[in-house]
PDB file of N, CA and C in Angstrom:
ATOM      1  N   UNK A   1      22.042  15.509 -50.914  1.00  0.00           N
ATOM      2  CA  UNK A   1      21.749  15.820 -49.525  1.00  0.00           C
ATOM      3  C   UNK A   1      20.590  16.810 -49.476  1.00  0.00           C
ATOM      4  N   UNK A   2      19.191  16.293 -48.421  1.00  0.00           N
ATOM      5  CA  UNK A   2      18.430  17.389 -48.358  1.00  0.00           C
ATOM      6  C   UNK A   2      18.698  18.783 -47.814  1.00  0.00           C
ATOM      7  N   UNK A   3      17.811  19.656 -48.334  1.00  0.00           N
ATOM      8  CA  UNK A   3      18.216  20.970 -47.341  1.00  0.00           C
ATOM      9  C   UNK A   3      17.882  20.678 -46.058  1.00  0.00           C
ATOM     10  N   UNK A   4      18.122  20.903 -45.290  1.00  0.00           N
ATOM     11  CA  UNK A   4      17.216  21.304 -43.919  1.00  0.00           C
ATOM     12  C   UNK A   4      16.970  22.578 -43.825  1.00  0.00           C
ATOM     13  N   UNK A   5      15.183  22.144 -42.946  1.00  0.00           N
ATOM     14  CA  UNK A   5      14.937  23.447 -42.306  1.00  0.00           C
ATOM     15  C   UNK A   5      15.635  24.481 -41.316  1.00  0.00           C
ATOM     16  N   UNK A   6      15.706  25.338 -41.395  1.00  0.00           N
ATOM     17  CA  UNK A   6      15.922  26.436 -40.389  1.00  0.00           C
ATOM     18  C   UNK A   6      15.663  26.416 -38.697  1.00  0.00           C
ATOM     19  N   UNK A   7      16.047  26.106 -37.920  1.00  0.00           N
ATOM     20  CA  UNK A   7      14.902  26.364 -36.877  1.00  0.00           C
ATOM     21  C   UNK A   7      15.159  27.199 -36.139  1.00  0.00           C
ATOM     22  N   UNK A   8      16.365  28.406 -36.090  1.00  0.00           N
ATOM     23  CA  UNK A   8      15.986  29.332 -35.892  1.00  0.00           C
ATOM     24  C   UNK A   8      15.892  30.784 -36.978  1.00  0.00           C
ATOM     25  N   UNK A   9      14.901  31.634 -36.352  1.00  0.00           N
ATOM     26  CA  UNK A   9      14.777  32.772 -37.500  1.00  0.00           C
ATOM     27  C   UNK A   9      15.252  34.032 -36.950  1.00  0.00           C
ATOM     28  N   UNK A  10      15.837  34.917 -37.572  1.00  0.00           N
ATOM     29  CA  UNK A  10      16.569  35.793 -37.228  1.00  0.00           C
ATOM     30  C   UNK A  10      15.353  37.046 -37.697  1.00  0.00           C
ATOM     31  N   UNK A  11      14.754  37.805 -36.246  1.00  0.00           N
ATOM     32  CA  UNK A  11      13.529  38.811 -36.203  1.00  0.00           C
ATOM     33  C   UNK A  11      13.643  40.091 -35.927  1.00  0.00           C
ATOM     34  N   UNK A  12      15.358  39.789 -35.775  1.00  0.00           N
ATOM     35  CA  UNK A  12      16.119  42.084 -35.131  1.00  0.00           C
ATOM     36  C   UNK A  12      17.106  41.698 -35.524  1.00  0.00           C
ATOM     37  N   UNK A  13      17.519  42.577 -36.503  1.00  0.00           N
ATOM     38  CA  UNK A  13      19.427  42.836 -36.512  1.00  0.00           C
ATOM     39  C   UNK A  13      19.522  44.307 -36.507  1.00  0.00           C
ATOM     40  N   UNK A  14      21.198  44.314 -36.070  1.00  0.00           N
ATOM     41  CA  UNK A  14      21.369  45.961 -35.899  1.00  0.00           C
ATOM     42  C   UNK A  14      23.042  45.685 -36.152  1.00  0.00           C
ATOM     43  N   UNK A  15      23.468  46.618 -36.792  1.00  0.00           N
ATOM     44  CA  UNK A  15      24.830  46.568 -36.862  1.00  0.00           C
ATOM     45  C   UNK A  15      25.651  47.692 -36.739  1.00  0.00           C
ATOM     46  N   UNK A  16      26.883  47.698 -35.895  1.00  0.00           N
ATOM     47  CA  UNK A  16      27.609  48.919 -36.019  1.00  0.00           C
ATOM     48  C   UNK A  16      29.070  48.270 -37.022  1.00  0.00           C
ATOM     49  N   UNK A  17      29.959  49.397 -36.598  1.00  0.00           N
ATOM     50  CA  UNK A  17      31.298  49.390 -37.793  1.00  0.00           C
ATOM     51  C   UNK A  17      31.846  47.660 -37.380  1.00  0.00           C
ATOM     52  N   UNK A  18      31.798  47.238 -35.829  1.00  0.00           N
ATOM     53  CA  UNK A  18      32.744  46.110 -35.389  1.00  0.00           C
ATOM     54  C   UNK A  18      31.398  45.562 -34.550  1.00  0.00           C
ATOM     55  N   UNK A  19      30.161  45.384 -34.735  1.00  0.00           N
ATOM     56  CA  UNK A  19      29.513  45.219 -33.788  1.00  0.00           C
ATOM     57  C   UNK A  19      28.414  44.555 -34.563  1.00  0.00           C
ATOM     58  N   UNK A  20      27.560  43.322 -34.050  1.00  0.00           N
ATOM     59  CA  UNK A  20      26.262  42.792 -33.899  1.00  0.00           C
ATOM     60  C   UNK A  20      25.531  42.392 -33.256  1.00  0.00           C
ATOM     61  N   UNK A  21      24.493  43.013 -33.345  1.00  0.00           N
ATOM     62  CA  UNK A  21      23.170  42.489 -32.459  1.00  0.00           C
ATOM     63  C   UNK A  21      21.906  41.845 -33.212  1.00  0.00           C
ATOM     64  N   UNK A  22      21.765  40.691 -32.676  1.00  0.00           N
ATOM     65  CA  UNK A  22      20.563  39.709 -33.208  1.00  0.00           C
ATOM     66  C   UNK A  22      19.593  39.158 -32.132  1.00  0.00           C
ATOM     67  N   UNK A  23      18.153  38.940 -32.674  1.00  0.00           N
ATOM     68  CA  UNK A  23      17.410  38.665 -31.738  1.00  0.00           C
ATOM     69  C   UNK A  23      16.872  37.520 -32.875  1.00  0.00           C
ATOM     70  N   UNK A  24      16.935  36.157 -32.596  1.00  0.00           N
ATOM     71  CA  UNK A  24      17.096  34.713 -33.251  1.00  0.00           C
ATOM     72  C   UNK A  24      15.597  34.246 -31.902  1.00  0.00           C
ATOM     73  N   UNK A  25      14.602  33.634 -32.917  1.00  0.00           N
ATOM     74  CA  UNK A  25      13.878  32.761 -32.576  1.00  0.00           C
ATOM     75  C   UNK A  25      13.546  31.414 -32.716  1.00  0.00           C
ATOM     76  N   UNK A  26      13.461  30.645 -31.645  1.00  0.00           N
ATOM     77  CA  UNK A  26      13.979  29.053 -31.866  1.00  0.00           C
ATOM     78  C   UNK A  26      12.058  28.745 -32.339  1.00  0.00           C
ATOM     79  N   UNK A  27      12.129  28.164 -33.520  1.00  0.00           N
ATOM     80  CA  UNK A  27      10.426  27.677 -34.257  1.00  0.00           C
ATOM     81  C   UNK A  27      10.033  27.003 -33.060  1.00  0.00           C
ATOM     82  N   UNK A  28      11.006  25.982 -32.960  1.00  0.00           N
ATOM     83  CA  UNK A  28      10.272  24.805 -32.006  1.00  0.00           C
ATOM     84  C   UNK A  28       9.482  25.053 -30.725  1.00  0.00           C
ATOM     85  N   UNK A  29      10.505  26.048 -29.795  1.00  0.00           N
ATOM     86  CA  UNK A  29       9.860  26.296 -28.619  1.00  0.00           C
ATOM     87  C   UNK A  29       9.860  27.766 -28.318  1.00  0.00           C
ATOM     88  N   UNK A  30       9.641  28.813 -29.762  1.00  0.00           N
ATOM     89  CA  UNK A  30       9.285  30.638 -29.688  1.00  0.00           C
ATOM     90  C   UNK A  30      10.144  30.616 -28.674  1.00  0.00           C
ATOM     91  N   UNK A  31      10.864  30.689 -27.619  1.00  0.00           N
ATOM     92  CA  UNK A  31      11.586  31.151 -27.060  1.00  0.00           C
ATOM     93  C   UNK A  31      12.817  32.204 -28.075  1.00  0.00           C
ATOM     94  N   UNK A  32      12.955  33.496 -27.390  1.00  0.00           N
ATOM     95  CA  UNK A  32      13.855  34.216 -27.945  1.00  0.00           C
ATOM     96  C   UNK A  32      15.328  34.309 -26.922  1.00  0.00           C
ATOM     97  N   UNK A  33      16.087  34.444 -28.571  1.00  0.00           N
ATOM     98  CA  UNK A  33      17.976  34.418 -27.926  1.00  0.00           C
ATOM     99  C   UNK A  33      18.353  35.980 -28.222  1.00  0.00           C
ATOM    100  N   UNK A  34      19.153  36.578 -27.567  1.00  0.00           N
ATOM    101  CA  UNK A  34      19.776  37.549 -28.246  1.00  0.00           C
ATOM    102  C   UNK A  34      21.545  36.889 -28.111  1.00  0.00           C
ATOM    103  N   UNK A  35      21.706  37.605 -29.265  1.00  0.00           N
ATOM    104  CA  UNK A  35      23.252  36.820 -30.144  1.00  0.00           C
ATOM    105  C   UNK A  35      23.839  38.753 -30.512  1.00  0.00           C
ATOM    106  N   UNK A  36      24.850  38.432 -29.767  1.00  0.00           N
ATOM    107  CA  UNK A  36      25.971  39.976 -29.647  1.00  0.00           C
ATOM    108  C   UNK A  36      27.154  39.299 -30.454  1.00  0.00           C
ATOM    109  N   UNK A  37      27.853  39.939 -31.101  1.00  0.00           N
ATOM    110  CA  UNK A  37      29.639  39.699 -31.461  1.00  0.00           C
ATOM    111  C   UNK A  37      30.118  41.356 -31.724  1.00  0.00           C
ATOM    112  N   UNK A  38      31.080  41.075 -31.573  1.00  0.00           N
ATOM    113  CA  UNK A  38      32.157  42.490 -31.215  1.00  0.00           C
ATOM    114  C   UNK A  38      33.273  41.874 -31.612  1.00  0.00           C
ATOM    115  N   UNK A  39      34.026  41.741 -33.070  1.00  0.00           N
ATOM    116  CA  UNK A  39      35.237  41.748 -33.109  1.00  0.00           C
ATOM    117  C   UNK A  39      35.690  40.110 -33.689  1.00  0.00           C
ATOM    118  N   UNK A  40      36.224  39.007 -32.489  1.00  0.00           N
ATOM    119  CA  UNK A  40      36.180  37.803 -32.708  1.00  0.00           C
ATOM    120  C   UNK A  40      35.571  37.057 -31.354  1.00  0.00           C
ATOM    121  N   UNK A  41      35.127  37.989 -30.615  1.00  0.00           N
ATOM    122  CA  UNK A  41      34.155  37.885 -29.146  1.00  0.00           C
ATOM    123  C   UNK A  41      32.845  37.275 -29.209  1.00  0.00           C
ATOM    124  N   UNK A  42      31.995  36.585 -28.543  1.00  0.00           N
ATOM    125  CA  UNK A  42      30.498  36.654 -29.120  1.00  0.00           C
ATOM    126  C   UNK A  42      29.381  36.052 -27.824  1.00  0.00           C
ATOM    127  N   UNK A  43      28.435  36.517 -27.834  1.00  0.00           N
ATOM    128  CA  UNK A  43      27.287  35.343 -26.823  1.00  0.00           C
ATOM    129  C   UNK A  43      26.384  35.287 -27.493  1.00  0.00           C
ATOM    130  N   UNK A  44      25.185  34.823 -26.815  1.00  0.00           N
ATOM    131  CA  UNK A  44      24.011  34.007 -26.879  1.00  0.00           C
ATOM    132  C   UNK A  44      23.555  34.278 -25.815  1.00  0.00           C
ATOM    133  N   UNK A  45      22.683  34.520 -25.614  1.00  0.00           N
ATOM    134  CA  UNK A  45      21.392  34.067 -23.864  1.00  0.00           C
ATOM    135  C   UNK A  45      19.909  34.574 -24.573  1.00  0.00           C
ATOM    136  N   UNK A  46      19.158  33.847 -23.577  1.00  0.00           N
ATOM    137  CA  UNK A  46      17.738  33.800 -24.066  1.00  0.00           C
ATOM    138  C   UNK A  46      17.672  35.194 -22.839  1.00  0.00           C
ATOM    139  N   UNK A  47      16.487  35.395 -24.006  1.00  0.00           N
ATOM    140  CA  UNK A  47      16.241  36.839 -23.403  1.00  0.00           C
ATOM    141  C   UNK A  47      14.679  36.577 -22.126  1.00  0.00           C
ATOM    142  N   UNK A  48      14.844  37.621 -21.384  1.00  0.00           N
ATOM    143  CA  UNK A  48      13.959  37.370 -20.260  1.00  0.00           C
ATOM    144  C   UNK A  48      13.150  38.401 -19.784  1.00  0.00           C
ATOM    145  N   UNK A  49      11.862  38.034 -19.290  1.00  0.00           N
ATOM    146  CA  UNK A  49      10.596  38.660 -19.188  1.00  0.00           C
ATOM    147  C   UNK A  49      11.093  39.648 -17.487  1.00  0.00           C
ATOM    148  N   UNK A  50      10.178  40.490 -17.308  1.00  0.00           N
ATOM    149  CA  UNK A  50      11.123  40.941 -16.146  1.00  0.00           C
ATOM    150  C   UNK A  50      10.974  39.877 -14.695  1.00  0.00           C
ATOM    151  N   UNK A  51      10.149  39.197 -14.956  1.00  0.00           N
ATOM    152  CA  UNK A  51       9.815  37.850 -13.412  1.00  0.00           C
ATOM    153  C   UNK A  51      10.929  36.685 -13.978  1.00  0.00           C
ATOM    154  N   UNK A  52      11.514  37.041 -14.750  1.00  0.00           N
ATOM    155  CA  UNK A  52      12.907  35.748 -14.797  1.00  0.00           C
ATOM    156  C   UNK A  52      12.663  34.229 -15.759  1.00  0.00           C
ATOM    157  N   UNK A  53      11.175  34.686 -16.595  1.00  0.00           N
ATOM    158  CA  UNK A  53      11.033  33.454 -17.321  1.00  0.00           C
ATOM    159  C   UNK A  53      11.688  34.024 -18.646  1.00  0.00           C
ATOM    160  N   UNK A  54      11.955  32.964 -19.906  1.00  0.00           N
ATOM    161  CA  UNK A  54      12.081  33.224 -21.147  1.00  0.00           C
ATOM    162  C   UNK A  54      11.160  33.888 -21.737  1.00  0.00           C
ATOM    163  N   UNK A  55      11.367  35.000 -22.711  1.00  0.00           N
ATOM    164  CA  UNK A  55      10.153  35.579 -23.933  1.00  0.00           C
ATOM    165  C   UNK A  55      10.016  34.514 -24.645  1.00  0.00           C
ATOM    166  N   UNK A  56       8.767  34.126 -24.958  1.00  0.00           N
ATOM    167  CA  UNK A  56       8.135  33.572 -25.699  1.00  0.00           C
ATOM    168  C   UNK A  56       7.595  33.834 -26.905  1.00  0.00           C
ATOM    169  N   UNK A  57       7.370  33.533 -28.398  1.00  0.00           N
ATOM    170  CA  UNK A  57       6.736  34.087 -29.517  1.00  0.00           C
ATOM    171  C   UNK A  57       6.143  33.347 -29.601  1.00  0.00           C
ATOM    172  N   UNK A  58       4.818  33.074 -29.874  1.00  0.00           N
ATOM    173  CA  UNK A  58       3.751  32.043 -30.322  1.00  0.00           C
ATOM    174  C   UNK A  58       4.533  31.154 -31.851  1.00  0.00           C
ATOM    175  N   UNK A  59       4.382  30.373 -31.084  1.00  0.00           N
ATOM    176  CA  UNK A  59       5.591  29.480 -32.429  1.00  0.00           C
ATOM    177  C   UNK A  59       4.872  29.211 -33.947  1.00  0.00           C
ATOM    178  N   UNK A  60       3.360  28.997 -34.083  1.00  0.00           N
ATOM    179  CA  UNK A  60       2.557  29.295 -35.116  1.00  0.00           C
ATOM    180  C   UNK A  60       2.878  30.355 -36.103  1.00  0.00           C
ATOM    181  N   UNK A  61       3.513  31.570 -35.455  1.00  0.00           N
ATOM    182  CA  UNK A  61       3.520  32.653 -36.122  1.00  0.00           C
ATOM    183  C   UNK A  61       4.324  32.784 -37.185  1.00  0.00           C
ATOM    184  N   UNK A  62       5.796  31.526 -36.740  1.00  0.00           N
ATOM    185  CA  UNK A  62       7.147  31.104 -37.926  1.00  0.00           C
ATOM    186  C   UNK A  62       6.565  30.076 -38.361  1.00  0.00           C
ATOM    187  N   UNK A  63       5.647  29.258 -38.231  1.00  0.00           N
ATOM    188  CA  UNK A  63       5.430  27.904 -38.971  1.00  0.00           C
ATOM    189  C   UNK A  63       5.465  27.849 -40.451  1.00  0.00           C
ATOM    190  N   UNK A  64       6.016  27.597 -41.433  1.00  0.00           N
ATOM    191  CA  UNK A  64       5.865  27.733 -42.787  1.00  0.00           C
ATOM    192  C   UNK A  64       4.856  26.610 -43.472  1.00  0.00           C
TER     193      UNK A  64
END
């Protein structure tokens, strides 16, 4: 079985004793997620510019 690529990359982590915070970038469309868990709890949401669109990363920048 091939590997597969990645397509998202993980560009912030932070951790406490019961706690994570991640900021995950999707290659395909640079849009950024932030990814929280606390415990056995957890989300996801794309993070947002202050006019209500998605952050964007120039997707070139992860291209391998």
């Amino acid at each position: 079985m091939a590997k597969k690529d990645k397509r998202f990359i993980e560009v912030y982590s932070e951790s406490g004793m019961t706690t994570v915070t991640r900021i995950l970038v999707d290659k395909q469309t640079g849009v950024n997620y932030l990814f929280t868990a606390s415990g056995y709890a957890g989300g996801l949401t794309p993070l947002l510019n202050t006019d209500g669109t998605p952050v964007v990363t120039p997707v070139p920048r992860y291209e391998e």
